[in-house]
Each structure stands twice: as C-alpha cells, then as structure tokens.
Protein backbone atom coordinates (compact mmCIF):
# COMPACT_ATOMS: atom_id res chain seq x y z
CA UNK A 1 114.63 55.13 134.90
CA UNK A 2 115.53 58.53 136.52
CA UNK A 3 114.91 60.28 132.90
CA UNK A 4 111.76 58.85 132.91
CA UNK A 5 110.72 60.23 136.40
CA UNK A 6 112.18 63.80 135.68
CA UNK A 7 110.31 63.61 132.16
CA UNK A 8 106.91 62.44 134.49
CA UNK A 9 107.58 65.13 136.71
CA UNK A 10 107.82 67.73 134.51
CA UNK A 11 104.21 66.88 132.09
CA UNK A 12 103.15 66.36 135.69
CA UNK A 13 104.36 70.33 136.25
CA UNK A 14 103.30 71.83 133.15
CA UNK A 15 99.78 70.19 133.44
CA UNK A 16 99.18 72.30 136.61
CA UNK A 17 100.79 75.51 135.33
CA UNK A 18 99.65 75.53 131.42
CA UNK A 19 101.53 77.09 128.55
CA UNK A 20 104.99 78.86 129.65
CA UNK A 21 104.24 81.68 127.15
CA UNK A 22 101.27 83.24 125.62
CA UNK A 23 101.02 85.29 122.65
CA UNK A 24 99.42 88.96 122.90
CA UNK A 25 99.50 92.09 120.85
CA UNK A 26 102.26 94.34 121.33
CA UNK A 27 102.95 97.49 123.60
CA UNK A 28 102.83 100.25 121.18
CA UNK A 29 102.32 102.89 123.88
CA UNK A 30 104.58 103.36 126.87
CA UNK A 31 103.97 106.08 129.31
CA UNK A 32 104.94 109.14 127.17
CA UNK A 33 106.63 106.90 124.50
CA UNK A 34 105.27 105.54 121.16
CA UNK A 35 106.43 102.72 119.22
CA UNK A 36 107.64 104.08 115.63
CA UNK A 37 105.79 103.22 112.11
CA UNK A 38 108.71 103.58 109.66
CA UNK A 39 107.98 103.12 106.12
CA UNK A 40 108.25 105.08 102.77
CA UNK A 41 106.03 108.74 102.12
CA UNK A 42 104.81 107.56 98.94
CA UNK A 43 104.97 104.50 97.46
CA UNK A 44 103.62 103.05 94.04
CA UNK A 45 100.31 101.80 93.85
CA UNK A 46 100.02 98.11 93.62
CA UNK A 47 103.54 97.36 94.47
CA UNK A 48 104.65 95.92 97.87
CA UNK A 49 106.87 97.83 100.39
CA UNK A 50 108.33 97.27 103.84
CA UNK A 51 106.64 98.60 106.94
CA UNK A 52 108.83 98.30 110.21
CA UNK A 53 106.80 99.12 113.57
CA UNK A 54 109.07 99.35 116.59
CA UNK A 55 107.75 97.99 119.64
CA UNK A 56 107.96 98.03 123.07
CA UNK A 57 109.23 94.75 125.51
CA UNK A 58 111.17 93.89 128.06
CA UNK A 59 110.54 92.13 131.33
CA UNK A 60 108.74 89.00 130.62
CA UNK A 61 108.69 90.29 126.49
CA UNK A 62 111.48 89.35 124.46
CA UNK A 63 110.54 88.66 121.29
CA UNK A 64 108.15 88.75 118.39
CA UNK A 65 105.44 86.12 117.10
CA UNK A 66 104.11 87.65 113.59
CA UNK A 67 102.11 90.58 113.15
CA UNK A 68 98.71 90.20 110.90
CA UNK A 69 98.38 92.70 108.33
CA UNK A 70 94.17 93.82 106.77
CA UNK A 71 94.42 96.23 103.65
CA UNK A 72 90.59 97.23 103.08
CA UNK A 73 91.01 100.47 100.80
CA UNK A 74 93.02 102.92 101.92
CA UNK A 75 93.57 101.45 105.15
CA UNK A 76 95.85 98.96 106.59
CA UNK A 77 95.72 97.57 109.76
CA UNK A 78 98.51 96.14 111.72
CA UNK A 79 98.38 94.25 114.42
CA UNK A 80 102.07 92.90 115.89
CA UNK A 81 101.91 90.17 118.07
CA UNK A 82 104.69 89.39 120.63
CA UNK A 83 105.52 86.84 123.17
CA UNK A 84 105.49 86.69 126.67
CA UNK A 85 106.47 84.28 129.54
CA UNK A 86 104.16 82.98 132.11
CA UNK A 87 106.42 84.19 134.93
CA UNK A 88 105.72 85.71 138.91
CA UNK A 89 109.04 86.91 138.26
CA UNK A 90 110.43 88.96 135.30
CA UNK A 91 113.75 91.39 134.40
CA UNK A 92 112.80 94.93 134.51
CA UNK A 93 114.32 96.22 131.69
CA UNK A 94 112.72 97.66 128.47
CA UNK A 95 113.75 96.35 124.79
CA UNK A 96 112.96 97.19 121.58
CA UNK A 97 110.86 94.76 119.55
CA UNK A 98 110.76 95.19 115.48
CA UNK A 99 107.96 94.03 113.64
CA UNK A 100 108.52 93.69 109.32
CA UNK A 101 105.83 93.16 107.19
CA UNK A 102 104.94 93.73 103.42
CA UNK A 103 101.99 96.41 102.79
CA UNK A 104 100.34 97.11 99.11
CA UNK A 105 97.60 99.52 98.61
CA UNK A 106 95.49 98.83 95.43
CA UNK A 107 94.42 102.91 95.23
CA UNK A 108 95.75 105.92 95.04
CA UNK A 109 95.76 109.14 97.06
CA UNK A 110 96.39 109.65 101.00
CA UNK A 111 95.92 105.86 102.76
CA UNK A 112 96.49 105.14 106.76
CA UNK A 113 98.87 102.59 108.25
CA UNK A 114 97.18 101.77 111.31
CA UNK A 115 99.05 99.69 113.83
CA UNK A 116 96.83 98.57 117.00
CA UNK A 117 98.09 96.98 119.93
CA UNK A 118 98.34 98.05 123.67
CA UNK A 119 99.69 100.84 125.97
CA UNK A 120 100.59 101.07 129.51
CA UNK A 121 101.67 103.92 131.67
CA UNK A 122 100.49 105.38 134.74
CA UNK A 123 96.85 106.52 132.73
CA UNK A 124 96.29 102.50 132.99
CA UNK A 125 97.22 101.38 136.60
CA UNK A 126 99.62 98.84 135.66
CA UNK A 127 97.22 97.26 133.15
CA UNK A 128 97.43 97.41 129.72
CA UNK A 129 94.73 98.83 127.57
CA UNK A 130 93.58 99.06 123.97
CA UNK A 131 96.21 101.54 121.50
CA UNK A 132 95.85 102.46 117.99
CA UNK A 133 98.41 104.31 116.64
CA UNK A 134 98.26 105.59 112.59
CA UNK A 135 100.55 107.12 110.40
CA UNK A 136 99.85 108.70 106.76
CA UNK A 137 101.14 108.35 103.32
CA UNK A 138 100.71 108.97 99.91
CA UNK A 139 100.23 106.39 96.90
CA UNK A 140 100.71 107.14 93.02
C-alpha cells in the first residue's frame, strides 16, 4: 500500500513539473573558448572517417544524446545534441562533452566540417545563442 502511494505521488509530481531533462544542442562556444573539431587533414574520398567534436557542459550538462550529421557536397553539418536536467539548482563546474560520429564526402577537393550548436559568454547575457563553428580539409 505505501509503494503504491509513493508511486501516486510521484506521477502526481512529475505531471506538474514535466520531463526531468530536455535535449538541446551543445555549447560549442564558451566565453573565449571553442569546442575542438578533431578529425583527419585529408581523407579518401568515399570512405568513412571519425570526426570527434569536443564540447562544452557542466552544471546541469553531463552528458551526450547523439549528434545528427547532413553531408550535401562538400559540406557537412554537425549538429551534437546533449542533455540537460530540469533543475533551479545545478553544480557549477565545467566538463568536457565528446561527440563521435562517422563523416564521408562523395567529392574531392577542399570540403567544410561544420559543427553548429550554441555559445554563451558575457556577449550573450547569460543566454545562449546560435554558434557555428567550421573547420577545413582536404579529400582525394
């Protein structure tokens, strides 16, 4: 009977507060720091190959959902996703977040790795904003 009241109580409590986490794209700008794009200088045309974008978290942030990956061309867009608790009160610490995922370019010649996700600093007033960050490579 009593785990039947707490288990009442706490649908009861979640249908007032919705979802304890939400997913959102991920701080790639933080004040003066960028989140990294690591992946090869030239890679072979039509052949996978790992791209590893370090984000930032931290607080309410501690870990990754996915991040969706376009190739149109010579551009790919990346878009990491992280997730973040529903919480008044959070740590205040700051944590690295890394993001894998599997790129292949169909042409050759210089193509883009764009990553886009969101910055905050003191440009933003404590909001976050919009961030596209891009990084260049070649493929034979």
């Amino acid at each position: 009977m009593l785990v039947g009241i707490a288990l009442s109580a706490m649908a009861a409590c979640n249908a007032f507060t919705g979802d304890a986490y939400r997913t959102g794209p991920a701080l790639i700008v933080f004040y003066r720091d960028t989140a990294t794009i690591a992946a090869p200088d030239t890679v072979v045309r039509g052949e996978d190959f790992a791209v590893s974008i370090r984000t930032f978290g931290g607080g309410c942030t501690r870990e990754t959902v996915r991040a969706d990956v376009s190739v149109t061309g010579s551009l790919a867009e990346i878009k990491p996703l992280n997730r973040t608790r529903n919480a008044s009160v959070c740590t205040s610490d700051l944590l690295y977040l890394e993001h894998n995922v599997r790129v292949r370019f169909n042409v050759a010649g210089r193509v883009v790795l764009r990553v886009i996700g969101e910055q905050s600093g003191p440009s933003t007033g404590g909001a976050n904003w919009p961030a596209v960050l891009e990084r260049s490579i070649v493929v034979r």
